[in-house]
C-alpha atoms as a PDB file:
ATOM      1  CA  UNK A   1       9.446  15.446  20.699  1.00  0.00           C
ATOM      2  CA  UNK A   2      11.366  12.914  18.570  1.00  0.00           C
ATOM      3  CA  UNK A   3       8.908  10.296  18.612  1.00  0.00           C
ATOM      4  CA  UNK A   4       6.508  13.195  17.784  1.00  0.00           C
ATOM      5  CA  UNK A   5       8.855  13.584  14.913  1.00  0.00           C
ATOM      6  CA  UNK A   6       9.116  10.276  13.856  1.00  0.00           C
ATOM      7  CA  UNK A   7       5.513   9.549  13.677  1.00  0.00           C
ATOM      8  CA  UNK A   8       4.868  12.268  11.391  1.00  0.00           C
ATOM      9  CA  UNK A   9       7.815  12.048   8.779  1.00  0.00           C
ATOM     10  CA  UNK A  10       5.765   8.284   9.016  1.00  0.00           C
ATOM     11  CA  UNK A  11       2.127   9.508   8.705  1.00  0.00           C
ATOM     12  CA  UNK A  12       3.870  11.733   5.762  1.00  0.00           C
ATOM     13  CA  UNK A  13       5.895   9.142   3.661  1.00  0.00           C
ATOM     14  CA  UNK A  14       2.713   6.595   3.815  1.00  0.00           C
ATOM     15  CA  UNK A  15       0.549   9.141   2.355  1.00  0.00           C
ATOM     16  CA  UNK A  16       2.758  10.158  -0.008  1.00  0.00           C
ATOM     17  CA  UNK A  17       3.258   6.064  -1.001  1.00  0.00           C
ATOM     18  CA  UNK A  18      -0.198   6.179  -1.409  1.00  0.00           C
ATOM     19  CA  UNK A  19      -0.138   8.003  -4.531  1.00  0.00           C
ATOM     20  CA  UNK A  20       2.072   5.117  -5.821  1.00  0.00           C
ATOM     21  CA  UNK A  21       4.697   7.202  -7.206  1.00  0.00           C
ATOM     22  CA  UNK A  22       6.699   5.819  -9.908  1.00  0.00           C
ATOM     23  CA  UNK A  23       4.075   3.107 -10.638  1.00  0.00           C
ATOM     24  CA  UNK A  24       4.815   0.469  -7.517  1.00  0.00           C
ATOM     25  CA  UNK A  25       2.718  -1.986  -7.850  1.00  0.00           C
ATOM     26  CA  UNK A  26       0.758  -2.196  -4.671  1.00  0.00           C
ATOM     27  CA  UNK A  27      -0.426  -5.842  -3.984  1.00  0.00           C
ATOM     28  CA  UNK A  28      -2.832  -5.835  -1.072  1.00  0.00           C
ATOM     29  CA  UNK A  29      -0.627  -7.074   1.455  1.00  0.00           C
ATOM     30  CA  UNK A  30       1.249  -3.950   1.069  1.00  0.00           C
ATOM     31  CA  UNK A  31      -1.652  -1.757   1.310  1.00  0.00           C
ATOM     32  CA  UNK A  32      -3.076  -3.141   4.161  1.00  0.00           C
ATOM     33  CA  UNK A  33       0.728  -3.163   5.873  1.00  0.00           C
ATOM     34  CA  UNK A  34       0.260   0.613   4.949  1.00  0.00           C
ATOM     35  CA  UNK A  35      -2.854   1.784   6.085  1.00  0.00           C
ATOM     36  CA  UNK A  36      -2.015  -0.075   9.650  1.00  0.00           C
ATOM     37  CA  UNK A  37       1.273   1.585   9.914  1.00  0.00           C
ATOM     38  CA  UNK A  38      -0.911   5.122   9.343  1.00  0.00           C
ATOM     39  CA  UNK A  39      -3.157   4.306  11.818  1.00  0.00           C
ATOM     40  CA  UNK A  40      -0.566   3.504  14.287  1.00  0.00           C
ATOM     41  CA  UNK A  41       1.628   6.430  13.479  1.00  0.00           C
ATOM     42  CA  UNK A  42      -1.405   9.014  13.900  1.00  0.00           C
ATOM     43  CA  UNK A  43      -2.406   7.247  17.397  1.00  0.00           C
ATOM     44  CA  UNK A  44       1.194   7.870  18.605  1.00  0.00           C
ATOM     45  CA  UNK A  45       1.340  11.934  16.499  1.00  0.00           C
ATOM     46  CA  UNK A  46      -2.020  12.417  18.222  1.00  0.00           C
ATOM     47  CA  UNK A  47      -1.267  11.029  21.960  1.00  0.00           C
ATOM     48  CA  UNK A  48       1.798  13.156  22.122  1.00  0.00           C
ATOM     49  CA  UNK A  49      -0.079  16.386  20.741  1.00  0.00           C
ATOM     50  CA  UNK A  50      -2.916  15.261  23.243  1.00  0.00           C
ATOM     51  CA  UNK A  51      -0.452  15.270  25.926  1.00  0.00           C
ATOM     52  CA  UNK A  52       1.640  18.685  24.878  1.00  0.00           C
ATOM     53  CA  UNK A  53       1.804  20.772  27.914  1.00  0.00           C
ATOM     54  CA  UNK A  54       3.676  24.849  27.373  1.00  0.00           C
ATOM     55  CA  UNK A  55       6.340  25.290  30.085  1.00  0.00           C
ATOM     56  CA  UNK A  56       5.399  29.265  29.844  1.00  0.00           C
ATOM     57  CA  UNK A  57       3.278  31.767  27.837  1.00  0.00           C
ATOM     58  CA  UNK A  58       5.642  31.789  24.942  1.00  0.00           C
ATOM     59  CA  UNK A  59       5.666  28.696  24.656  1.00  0.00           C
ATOM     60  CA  UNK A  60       2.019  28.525  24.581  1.00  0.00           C
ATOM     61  CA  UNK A  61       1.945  30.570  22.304  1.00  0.00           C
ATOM     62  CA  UNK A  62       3.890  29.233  19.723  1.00  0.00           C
ATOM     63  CA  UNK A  63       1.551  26.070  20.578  1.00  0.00           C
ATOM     64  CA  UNK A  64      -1.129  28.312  19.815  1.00  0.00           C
ATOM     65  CA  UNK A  65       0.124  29.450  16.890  1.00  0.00           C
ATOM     66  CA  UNK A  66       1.496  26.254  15.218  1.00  0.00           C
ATOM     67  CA  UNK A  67      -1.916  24.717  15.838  1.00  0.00           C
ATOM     68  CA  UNK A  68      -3.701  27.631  14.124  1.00  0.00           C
ATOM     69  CA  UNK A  69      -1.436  27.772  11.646  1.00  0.00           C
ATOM     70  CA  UNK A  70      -1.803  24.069  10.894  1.00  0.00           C
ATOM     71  CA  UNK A  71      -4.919  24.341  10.389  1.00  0.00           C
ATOM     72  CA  UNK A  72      -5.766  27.493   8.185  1.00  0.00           C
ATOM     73  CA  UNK A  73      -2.837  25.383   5.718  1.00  0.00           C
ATOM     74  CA  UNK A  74      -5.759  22.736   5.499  1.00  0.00           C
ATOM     75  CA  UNK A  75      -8.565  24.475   5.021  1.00  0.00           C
ATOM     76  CA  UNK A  76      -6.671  26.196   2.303  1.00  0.00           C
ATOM     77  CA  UNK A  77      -5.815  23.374   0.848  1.00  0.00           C
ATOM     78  CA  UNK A  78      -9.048  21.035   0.623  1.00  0.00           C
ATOM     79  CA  UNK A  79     -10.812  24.686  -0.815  1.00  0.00           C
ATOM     80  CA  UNK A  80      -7.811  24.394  -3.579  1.00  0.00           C
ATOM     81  CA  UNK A  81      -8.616  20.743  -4.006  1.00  0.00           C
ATOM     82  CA  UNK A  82     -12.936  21.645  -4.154  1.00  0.00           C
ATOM     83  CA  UNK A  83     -11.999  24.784  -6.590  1.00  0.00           C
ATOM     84  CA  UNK A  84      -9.971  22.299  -8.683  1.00  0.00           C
ATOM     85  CA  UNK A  85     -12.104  19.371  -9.008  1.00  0.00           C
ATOM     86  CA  UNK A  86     -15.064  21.670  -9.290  1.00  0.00           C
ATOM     87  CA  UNK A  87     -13.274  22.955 -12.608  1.00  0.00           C
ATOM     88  CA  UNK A  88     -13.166  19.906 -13.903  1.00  0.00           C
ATOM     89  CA  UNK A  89     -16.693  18.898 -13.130  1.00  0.00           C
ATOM     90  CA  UNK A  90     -15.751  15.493 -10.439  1.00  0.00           C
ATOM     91  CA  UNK A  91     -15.694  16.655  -6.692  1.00  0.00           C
ATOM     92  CA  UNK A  92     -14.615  13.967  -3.966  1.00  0.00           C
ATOM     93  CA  UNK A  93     -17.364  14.346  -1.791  1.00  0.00           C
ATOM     94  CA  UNK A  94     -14.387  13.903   0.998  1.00  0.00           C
ATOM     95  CA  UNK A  95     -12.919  17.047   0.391  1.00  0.00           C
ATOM     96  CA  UNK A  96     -16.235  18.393   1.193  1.00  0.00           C
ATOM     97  CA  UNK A  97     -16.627  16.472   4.359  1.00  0.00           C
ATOM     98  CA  UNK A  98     -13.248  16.875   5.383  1.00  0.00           C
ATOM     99  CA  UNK A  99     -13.487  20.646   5.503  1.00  0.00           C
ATOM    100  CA  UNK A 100     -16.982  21.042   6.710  1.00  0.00           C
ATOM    101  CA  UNK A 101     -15.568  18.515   9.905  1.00  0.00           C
ATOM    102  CA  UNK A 102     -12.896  21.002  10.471  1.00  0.00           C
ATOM    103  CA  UNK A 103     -14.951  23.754  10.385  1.00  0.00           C
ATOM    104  CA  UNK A 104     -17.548  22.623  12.080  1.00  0.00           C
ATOM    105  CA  UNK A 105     -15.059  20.875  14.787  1.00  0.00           C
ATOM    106  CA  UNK A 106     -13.394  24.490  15.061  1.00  0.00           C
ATOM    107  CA  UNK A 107     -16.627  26.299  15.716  1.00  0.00           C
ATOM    108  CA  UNK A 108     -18.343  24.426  18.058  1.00  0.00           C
ATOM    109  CA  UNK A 109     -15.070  24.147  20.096  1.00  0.00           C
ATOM    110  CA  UNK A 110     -14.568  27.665  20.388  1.00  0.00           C
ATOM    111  CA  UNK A 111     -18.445  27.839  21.023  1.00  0.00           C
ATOM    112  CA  UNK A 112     -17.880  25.264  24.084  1.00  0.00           C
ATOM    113  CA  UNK A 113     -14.748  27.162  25.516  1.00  0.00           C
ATOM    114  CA  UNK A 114     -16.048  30.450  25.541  1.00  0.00           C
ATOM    115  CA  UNK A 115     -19.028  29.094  28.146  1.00  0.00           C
ATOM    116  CA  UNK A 116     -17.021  26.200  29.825  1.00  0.00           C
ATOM    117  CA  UNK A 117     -13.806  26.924  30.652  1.00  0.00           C
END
């Protein structure tokens, strides 16, 4: 679980360094260092959450529920991010992507577990 950890707090602080706070200049070495690291850091976040196995129902559960949890925080949030930029007239087309992916990742998965397993 501490690598788990780790490669979160990582996936974390690299995003947040990509909104250059406190006007960094970012040659391209750096950002390329950056975007590597992320990739990296996601591969290890998403083998161990690939690999997560509950010991008993509770803590399948909680599995359950973090994951669920986790994901209703981003759908919520890229809708903030559409309803904002939509105010001011710009929407990132990825916001719109993003969510429709999750949604569309979430539905057919539950479509595909209800007749497969």
């Amino acid at each position: 679980m501490i690598i788990e950890l780790i490669s979160a707090v990582v996936i974390l602080a690299i995003a947040i360094l990509f909104f250059n706070p406190g006007h960094l200049t970012m040659p391209d070495t750096i950002v390329s260092i950056m975007i590597v690291t992320m990739i990296v850091a996601y591969l290890i976040f998403a083998a161990y959450l690939l690999k997560e196995k509950a010991s008993d129902e509770r803590d399948s559960l909680h599995i359950m529920a973090a994951g669920r949890f986790s994901y209703l925080i981003g759908v919520a949030v890229l809708i903030l991010g559409i309803i904002n930029q939509g105010i001011h007239h710009d929407i990132d087309p990825w916001l719109v992507i993003v969510l429709c992916a999750m949604v569309l990742s979430k539905l057919l998965f539950r479509i595909y577990s209800r007749f497969k397993m």
